[in-house]
PDB file of N, CA and C in Angstrom:
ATOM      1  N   UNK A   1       0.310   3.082   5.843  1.00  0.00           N
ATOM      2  CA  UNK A   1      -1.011   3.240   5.263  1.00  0.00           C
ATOM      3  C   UNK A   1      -1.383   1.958   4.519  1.00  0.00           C
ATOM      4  N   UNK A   2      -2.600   1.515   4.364  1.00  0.00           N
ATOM      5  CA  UNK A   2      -3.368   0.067   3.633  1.00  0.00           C
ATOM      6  C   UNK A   2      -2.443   0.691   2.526  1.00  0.00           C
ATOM      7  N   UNK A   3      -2.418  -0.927   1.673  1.00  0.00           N
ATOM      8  CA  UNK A   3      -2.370  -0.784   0.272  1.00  0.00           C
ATOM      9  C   UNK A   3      -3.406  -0.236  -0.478  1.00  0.00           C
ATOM     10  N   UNK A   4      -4.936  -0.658   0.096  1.00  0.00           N
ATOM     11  CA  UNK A   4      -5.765  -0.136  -0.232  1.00  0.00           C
ATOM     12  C   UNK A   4      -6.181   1.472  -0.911  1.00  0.00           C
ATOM     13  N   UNK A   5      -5.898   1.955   0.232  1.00  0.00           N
ATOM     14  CA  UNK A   5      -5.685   3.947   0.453  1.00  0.00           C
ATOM     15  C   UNK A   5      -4.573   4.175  -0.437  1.00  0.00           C
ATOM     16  N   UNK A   6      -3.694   3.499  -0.719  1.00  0.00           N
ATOM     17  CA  UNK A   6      -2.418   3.711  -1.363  1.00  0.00           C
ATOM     18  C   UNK A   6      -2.948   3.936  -2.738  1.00  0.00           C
ATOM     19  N   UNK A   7      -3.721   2.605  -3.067  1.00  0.00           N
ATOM     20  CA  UNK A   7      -4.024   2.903  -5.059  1.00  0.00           C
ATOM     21  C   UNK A   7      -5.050   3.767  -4.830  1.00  0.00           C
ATOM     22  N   UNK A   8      -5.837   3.813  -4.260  1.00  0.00           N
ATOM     23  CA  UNK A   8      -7.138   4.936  -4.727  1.00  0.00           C
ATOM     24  C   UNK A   8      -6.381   6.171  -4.308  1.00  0.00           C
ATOM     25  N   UNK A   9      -5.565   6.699  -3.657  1.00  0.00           N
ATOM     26  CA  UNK A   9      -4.547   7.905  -3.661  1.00  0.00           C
ATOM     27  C   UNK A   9      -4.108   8.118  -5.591  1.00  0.00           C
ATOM     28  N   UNK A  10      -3.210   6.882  -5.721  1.00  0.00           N
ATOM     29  CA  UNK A  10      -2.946   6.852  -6.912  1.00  0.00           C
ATOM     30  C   UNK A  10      -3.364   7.612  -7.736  1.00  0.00           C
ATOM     31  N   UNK A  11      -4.854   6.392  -8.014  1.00  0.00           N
ATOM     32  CA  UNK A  11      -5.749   6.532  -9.207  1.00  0.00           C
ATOM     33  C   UNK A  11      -6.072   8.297  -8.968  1.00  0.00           C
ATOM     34  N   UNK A  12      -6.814   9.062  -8.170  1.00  0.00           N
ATOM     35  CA  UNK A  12      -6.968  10.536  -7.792  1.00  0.00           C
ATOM     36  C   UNK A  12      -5.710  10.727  -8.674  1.00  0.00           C
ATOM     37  N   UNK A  13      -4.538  10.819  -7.873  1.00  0.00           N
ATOM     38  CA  UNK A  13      -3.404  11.779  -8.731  1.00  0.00           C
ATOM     39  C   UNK A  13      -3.430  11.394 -10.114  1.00  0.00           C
ATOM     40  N   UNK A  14      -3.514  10.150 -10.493  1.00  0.00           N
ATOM     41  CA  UNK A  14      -3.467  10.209 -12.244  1.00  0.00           C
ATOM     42  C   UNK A  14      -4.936  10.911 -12.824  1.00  0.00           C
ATOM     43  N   UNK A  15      -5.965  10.595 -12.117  1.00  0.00           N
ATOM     44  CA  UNK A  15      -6.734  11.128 -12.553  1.00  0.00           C
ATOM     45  C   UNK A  15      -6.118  12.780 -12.685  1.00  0.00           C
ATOM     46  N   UNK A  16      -6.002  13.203 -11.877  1.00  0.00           N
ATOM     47  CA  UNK A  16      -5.667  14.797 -11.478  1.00  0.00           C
ATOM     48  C   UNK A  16      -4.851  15.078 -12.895  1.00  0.00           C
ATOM     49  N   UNK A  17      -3.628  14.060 -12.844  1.00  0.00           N
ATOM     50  CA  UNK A  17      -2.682  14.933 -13.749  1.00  0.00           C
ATOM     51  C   UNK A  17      -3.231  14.753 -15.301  1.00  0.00           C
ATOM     52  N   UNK A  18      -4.089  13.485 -15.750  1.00  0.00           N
ATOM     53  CA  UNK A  18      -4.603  13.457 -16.892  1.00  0.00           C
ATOM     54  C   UNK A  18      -5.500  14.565 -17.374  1.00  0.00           C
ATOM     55  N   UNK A  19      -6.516  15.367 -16.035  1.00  0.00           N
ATOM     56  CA  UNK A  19      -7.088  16.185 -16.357  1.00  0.00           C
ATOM     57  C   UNK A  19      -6.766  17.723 -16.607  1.00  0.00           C
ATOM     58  N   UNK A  20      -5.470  17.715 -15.718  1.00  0.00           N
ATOM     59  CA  UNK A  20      -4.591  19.434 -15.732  1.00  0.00           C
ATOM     60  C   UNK A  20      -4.137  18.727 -17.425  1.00  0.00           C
ATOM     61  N   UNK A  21      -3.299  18.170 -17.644  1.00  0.00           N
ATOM     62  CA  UNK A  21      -2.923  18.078 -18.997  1.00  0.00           C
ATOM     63  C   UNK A  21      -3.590  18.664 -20.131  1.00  0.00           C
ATOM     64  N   UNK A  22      -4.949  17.747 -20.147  1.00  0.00           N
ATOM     65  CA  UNK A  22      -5.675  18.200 -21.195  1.00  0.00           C
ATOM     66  C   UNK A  22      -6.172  19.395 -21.227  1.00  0.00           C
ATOM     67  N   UNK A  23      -6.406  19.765 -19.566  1.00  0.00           N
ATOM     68  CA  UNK A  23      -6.694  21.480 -19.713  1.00  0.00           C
ATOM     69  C   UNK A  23      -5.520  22.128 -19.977  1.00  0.00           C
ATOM     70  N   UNK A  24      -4.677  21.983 -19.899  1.00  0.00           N
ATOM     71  CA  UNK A  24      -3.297  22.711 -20.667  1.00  0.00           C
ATOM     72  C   UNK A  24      -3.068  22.653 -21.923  1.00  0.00           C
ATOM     73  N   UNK A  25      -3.401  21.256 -22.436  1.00  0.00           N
ATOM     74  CA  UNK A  25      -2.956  21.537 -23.869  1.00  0.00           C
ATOM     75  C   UNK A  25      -4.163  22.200 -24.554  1.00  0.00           C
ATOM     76  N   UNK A  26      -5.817  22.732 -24.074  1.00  0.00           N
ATOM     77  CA  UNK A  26      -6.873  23.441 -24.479  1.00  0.00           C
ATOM     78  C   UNK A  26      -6.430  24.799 -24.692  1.00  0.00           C
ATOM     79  N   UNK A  27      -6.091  24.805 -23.550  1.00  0.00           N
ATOM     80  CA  UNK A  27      -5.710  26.629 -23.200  1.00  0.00           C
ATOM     81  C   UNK A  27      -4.891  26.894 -21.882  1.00  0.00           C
ATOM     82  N   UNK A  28      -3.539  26.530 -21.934  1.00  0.00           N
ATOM     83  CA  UNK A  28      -2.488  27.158 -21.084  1.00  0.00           C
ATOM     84  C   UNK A  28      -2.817  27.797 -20.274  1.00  0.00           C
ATOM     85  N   UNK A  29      -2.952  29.397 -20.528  1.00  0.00           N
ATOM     86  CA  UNK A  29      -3.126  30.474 -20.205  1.00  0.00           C
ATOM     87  C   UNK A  29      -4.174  30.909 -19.031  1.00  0.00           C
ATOM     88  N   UNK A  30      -5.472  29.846 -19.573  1.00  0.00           N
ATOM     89  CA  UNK A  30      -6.942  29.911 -18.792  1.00  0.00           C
ATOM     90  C   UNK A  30      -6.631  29.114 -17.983  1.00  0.00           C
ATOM     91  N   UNK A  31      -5.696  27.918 -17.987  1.00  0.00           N
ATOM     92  CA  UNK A  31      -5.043  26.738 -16.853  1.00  0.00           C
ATOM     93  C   UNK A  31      -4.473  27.337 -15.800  1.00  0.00           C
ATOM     94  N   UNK A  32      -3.474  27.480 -16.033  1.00  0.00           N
ATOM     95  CA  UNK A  32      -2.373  28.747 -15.252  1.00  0.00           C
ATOM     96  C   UNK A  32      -3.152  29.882 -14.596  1.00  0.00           C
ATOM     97  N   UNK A  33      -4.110  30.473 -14.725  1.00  0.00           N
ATOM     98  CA  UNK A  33      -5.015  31.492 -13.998  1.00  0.00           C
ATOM     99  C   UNK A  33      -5.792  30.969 -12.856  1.00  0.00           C
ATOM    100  N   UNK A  34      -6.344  29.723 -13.289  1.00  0.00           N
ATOM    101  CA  UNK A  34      -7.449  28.977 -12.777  1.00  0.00           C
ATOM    102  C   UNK A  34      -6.825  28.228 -11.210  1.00  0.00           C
ATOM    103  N   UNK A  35      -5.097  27.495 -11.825  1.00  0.00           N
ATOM    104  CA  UNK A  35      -4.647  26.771 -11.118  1.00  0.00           C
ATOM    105  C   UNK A  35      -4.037  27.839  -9.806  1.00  0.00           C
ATOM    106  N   UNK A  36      -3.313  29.162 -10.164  1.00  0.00           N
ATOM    107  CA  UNK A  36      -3.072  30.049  -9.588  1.00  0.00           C
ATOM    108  C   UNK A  36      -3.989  30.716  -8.554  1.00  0.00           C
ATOM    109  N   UNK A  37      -4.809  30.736  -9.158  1.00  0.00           N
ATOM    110  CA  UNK A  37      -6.402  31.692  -8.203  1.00  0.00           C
ATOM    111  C   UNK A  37      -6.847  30.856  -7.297  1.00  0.00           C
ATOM    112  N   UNK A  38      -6.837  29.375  -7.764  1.00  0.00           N
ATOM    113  CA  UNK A  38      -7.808  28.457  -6.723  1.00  0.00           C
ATOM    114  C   UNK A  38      -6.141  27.814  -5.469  1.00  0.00           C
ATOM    115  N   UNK A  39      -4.831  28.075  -5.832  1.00  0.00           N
ATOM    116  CA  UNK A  39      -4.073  27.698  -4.808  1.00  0.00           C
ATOM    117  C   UNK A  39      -4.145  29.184  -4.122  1.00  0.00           C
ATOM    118  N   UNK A  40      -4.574  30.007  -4.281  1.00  0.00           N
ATOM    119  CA  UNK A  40      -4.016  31.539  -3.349  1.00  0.00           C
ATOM    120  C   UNK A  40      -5.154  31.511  -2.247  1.00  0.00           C
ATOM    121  N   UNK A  41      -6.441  31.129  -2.639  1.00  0.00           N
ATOM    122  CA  UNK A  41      -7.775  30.622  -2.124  1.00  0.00           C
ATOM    123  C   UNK A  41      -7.551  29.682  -0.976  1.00  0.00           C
ATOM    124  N   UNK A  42      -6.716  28.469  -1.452  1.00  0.00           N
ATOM    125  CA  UNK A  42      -6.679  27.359  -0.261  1.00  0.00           C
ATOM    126  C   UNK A  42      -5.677  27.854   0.543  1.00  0.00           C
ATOM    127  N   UNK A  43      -4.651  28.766   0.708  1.00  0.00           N
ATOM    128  CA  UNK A  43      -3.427  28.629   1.431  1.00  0.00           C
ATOM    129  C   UNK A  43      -4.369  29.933   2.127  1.00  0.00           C
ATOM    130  N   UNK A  44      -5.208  31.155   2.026  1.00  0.00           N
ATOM    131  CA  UNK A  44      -5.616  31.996   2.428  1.00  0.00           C
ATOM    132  C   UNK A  44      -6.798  31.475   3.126  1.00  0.00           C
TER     133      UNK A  44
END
């Protein structure tokens, strides 16, 4: 794959994990529901 596709892959996943974080440290609970409901959605 380009190096190119490689960092903007990257940047997405850090973006991703910076944003689950902060929704975790808001409210766990509402994270964990949200993250749960919307993977049962894509695999179905």
């Amino acid at each position: 794959m380009a190096p190119e596709i490689e960092r903007k892959r990257a940047a997405i996943l850090s973006a991703d994990v910076v944003g689950d974080s902060r929704l975790m440290a808001e409210d766990e609970a509402a994270t964990i529901r949200t993250l749960t409901a919307r993977r049962s959605r894509a695999y179905t």
